[in-house]
N, C-alpha and C. Protein backbone atom coordinates (compact mmCIF):
# COMPACT_ATOMS: atom_id res chain seq x y z
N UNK A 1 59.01 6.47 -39.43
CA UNK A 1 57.60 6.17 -39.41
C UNK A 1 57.31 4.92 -40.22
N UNK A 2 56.12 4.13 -39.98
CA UNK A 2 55.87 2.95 -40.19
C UNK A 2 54.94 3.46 -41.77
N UNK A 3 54.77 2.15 -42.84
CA UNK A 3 54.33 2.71 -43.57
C UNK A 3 52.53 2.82 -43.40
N UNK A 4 51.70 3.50 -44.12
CA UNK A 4 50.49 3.77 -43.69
C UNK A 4 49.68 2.21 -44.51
N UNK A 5 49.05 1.70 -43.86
CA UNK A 5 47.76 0.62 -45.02
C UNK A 5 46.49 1.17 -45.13
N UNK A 6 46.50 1.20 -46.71
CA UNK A 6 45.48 1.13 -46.98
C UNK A 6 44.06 0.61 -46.67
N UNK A 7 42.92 1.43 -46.51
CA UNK A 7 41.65 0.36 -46.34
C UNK A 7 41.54 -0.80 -47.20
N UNK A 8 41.10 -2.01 -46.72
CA UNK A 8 40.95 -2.74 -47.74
C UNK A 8 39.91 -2.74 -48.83
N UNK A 9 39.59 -1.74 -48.63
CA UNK A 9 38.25 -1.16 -50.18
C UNK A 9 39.23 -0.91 -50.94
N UNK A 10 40.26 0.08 -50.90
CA UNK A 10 41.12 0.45 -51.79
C UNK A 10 41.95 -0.37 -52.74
N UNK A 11 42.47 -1.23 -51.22
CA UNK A 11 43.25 -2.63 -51.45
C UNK A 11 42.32 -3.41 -52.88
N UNK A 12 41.64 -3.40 -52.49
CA UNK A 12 40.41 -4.26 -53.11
C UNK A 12 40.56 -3.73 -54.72
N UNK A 13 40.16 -2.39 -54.56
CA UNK A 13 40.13 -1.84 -55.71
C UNK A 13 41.48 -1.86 -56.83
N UNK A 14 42.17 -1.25 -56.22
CA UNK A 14 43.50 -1.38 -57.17
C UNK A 14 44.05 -3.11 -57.57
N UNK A 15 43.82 -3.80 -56.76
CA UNK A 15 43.68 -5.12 -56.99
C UNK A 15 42.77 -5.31 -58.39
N UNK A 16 41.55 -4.84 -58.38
CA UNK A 16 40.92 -5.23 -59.56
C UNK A 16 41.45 -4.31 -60.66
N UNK A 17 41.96 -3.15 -60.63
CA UNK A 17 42.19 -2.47 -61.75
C UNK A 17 43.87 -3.37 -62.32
N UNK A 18 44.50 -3.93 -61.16
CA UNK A 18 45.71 -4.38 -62.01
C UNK A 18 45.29 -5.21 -62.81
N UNK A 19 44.42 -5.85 -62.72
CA UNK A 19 43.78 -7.16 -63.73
C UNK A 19 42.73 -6.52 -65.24
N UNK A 20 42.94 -5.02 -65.31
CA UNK A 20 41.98 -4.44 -66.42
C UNK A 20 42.42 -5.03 -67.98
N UNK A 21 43.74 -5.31 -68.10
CA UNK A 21 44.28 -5.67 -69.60
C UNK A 21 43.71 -7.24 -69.28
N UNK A 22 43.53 -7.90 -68.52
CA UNK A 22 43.43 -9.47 -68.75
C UNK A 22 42.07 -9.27 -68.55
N UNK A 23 40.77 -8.25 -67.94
CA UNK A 23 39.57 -8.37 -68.43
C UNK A 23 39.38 -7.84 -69.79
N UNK A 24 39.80 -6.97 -70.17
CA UNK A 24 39.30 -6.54 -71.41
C UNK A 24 39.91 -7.35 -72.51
N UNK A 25 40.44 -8.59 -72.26
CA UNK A 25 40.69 -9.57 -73.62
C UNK A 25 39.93 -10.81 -72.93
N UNK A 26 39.19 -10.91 -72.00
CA UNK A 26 38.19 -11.63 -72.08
C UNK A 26 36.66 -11.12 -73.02
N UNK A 27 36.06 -12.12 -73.53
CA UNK A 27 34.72 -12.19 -74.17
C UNK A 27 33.83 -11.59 -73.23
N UNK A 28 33.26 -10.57 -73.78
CA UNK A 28 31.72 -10.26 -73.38
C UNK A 28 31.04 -10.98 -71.93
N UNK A 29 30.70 -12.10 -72.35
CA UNK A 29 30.25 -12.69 -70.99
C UNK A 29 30.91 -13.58 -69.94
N UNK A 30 32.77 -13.74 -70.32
CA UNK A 30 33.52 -13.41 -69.66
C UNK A 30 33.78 -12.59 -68.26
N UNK A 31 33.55 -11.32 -69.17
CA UNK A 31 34.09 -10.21 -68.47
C UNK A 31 32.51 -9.95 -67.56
N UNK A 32 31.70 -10.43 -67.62
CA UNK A 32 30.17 -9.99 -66.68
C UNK A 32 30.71 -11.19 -65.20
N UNK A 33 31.25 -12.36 -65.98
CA UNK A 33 31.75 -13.65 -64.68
C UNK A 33 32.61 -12.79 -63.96
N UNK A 34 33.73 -12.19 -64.31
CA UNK A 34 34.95 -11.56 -63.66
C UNK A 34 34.18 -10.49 -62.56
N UNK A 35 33.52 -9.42 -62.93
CA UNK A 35 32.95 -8.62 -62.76
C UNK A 35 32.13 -9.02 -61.05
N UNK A 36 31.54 -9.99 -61.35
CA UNK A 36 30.81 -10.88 -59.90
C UNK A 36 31.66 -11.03 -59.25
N UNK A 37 32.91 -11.98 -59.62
CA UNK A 37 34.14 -12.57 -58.83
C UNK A 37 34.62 -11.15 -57.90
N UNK A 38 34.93 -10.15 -58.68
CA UNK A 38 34.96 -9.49 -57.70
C UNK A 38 33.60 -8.66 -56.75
N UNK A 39 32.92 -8.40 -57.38
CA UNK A 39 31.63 -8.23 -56.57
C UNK A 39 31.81 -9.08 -55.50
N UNK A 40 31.91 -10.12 -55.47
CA UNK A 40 31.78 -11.14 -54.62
C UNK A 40 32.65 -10.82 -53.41
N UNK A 41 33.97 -10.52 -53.56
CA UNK A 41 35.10 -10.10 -52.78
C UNK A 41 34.61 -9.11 -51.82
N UNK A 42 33.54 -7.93 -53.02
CA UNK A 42 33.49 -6.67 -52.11
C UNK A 42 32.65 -7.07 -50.99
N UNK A 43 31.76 -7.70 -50.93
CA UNK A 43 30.67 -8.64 -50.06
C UNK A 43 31.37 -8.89 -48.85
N UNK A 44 32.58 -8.92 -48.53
CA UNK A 44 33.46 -9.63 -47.53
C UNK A 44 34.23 -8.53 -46.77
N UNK A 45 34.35 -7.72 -47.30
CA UNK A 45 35.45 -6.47 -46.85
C UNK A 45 35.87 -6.59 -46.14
N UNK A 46 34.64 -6.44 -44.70
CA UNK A 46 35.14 -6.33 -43.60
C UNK A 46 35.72 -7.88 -42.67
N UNK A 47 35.54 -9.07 -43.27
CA UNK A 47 36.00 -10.34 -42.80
C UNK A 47 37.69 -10.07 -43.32
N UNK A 48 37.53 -9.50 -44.99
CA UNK A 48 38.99 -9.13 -45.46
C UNK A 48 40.02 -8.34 -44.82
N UNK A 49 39.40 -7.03 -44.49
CA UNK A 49 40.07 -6.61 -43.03
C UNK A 49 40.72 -6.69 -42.43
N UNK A 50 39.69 -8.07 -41.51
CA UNK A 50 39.86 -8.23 -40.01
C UNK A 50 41.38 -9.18 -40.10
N UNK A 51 41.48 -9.78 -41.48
CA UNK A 51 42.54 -11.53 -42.14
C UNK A 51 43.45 -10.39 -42.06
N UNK A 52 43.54 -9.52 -42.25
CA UNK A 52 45.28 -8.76 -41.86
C UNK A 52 46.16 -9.51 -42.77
N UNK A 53 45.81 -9.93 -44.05
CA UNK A 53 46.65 -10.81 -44.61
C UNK A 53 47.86 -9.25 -45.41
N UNK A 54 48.93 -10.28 -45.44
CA UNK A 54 49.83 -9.33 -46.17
C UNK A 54 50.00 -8.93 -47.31
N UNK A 55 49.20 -10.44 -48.49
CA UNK A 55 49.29 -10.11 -49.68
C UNK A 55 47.72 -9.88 -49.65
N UNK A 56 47.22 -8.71 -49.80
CA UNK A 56 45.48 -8.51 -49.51
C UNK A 56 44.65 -9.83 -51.09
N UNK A 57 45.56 -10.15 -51.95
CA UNK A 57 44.92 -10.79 -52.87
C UNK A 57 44.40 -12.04 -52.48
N UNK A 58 45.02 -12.75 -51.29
CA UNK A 58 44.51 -13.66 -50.78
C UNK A 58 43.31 -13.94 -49.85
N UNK A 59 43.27 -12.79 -49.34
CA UNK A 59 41.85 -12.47 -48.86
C UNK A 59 40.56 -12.35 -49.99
N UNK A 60 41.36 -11.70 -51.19
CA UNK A 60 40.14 -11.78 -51.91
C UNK A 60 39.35 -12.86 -52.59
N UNK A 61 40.72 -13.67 -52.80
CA UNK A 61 40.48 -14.90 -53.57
C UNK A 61 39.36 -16.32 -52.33
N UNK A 62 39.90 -15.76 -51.15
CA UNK A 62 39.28 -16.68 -49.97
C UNK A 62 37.67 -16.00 -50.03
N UNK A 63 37.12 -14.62 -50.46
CA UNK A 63 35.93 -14.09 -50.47
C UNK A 63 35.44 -15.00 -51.78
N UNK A 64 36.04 -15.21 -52.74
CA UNK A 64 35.13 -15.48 -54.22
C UNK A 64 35.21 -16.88 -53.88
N UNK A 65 35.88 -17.59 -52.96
CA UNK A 65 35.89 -19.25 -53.38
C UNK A 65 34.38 -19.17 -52.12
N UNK A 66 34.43 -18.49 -50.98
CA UNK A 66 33.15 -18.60 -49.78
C UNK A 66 32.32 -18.24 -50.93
N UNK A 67 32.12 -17.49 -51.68
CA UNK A 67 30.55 -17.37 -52.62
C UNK A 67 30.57 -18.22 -53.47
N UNK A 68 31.63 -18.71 -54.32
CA UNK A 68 31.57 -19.76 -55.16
C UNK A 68 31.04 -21.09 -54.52
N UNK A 69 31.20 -21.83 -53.09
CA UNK A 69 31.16 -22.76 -52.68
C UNK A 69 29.81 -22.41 -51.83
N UNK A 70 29.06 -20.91 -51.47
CA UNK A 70 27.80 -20.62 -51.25
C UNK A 70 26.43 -20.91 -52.52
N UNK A 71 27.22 -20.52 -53.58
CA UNK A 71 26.76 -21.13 -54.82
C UNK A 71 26.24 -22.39 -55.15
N UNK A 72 27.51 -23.34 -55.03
CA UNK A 72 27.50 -24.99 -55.09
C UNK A 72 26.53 -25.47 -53.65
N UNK A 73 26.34 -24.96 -52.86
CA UNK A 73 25.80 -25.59 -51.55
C UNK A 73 24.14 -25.34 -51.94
N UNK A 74 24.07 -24.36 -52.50
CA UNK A 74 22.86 -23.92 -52.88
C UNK A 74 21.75 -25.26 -54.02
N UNK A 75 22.88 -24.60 -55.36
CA UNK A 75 22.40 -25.56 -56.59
C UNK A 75 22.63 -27.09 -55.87
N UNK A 76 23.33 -27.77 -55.04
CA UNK A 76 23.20 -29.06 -55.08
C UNK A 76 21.88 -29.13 -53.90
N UNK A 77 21.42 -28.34 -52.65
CA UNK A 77 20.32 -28.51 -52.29
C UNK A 77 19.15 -28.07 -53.11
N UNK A 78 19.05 -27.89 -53.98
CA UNK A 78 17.75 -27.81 -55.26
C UNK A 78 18.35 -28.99 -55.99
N UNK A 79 19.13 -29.54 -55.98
CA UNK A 79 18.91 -31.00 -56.92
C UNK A 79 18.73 -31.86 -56.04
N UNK A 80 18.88 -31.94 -55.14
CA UNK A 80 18.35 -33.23 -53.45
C UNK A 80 17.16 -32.84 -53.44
N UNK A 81 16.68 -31.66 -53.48
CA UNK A 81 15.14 -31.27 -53.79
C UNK A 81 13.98 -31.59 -54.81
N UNK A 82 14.91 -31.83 -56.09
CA UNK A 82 14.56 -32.41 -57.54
C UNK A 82 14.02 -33.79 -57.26
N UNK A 83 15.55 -34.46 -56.92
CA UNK A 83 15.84 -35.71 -57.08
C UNK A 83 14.29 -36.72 -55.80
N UNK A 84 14.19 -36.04 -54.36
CA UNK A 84 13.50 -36.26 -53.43
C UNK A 84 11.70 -36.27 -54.23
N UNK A 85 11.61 -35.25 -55.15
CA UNK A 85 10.47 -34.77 -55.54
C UNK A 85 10.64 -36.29 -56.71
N UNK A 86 11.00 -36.21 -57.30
CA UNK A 86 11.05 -37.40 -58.43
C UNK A 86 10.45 -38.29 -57.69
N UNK A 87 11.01 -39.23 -56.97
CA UNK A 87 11.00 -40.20 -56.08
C UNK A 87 9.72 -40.01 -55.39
N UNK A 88 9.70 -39.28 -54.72
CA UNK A 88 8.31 -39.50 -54.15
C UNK A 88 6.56 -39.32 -55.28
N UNK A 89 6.97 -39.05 -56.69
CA UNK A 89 6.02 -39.20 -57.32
C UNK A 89 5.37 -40.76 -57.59
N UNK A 90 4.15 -40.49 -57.71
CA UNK A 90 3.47 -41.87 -57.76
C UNK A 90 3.73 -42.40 -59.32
């Protein structure tokens, strides 16, 4: 018999618990950044899934860089927004 895979919630999960000794020697508001990063992952699940990737960590890391770079797309259209508003003042 072939071996069974895990859902990738699970995947997901035990993924974050191997990383518990390297959050808990991060600082306080550290560990609230980490905490999102994966939040962020869980947001994706089912795109994570569908990637059939073999090492599932790479799927996760491809979920936090799509929110990280949803992030940056964001804050730099509110500074083209800033910058436009400046400029057009009299």
């Amino acid at each position: 018999m072939g071996r069974t895979v895990l859902p990738f919630t699970q995947e997901l999960y035990r993924e974050e618990a191997s990383w518990k000794t390297f959050r808990r020697a991060l600082r306080r508001e550290d560990r609230e950044l980490f905490d999102e990063l994966f939040a962020a992952a869980r947001y994706h699940t089912a795109a994570c899934t569908c990637a059939g990737r073999t090492v599932p960590f790479e799927a996760i890391l491809m979920s936090i860089l799509l929110e990280e770079r949803r992030a940056v797309r964001e804050l730099s259209r509110r500074v083209e927004e800033l910058e436009r508003r400046r400029r057009d003042e009299p």
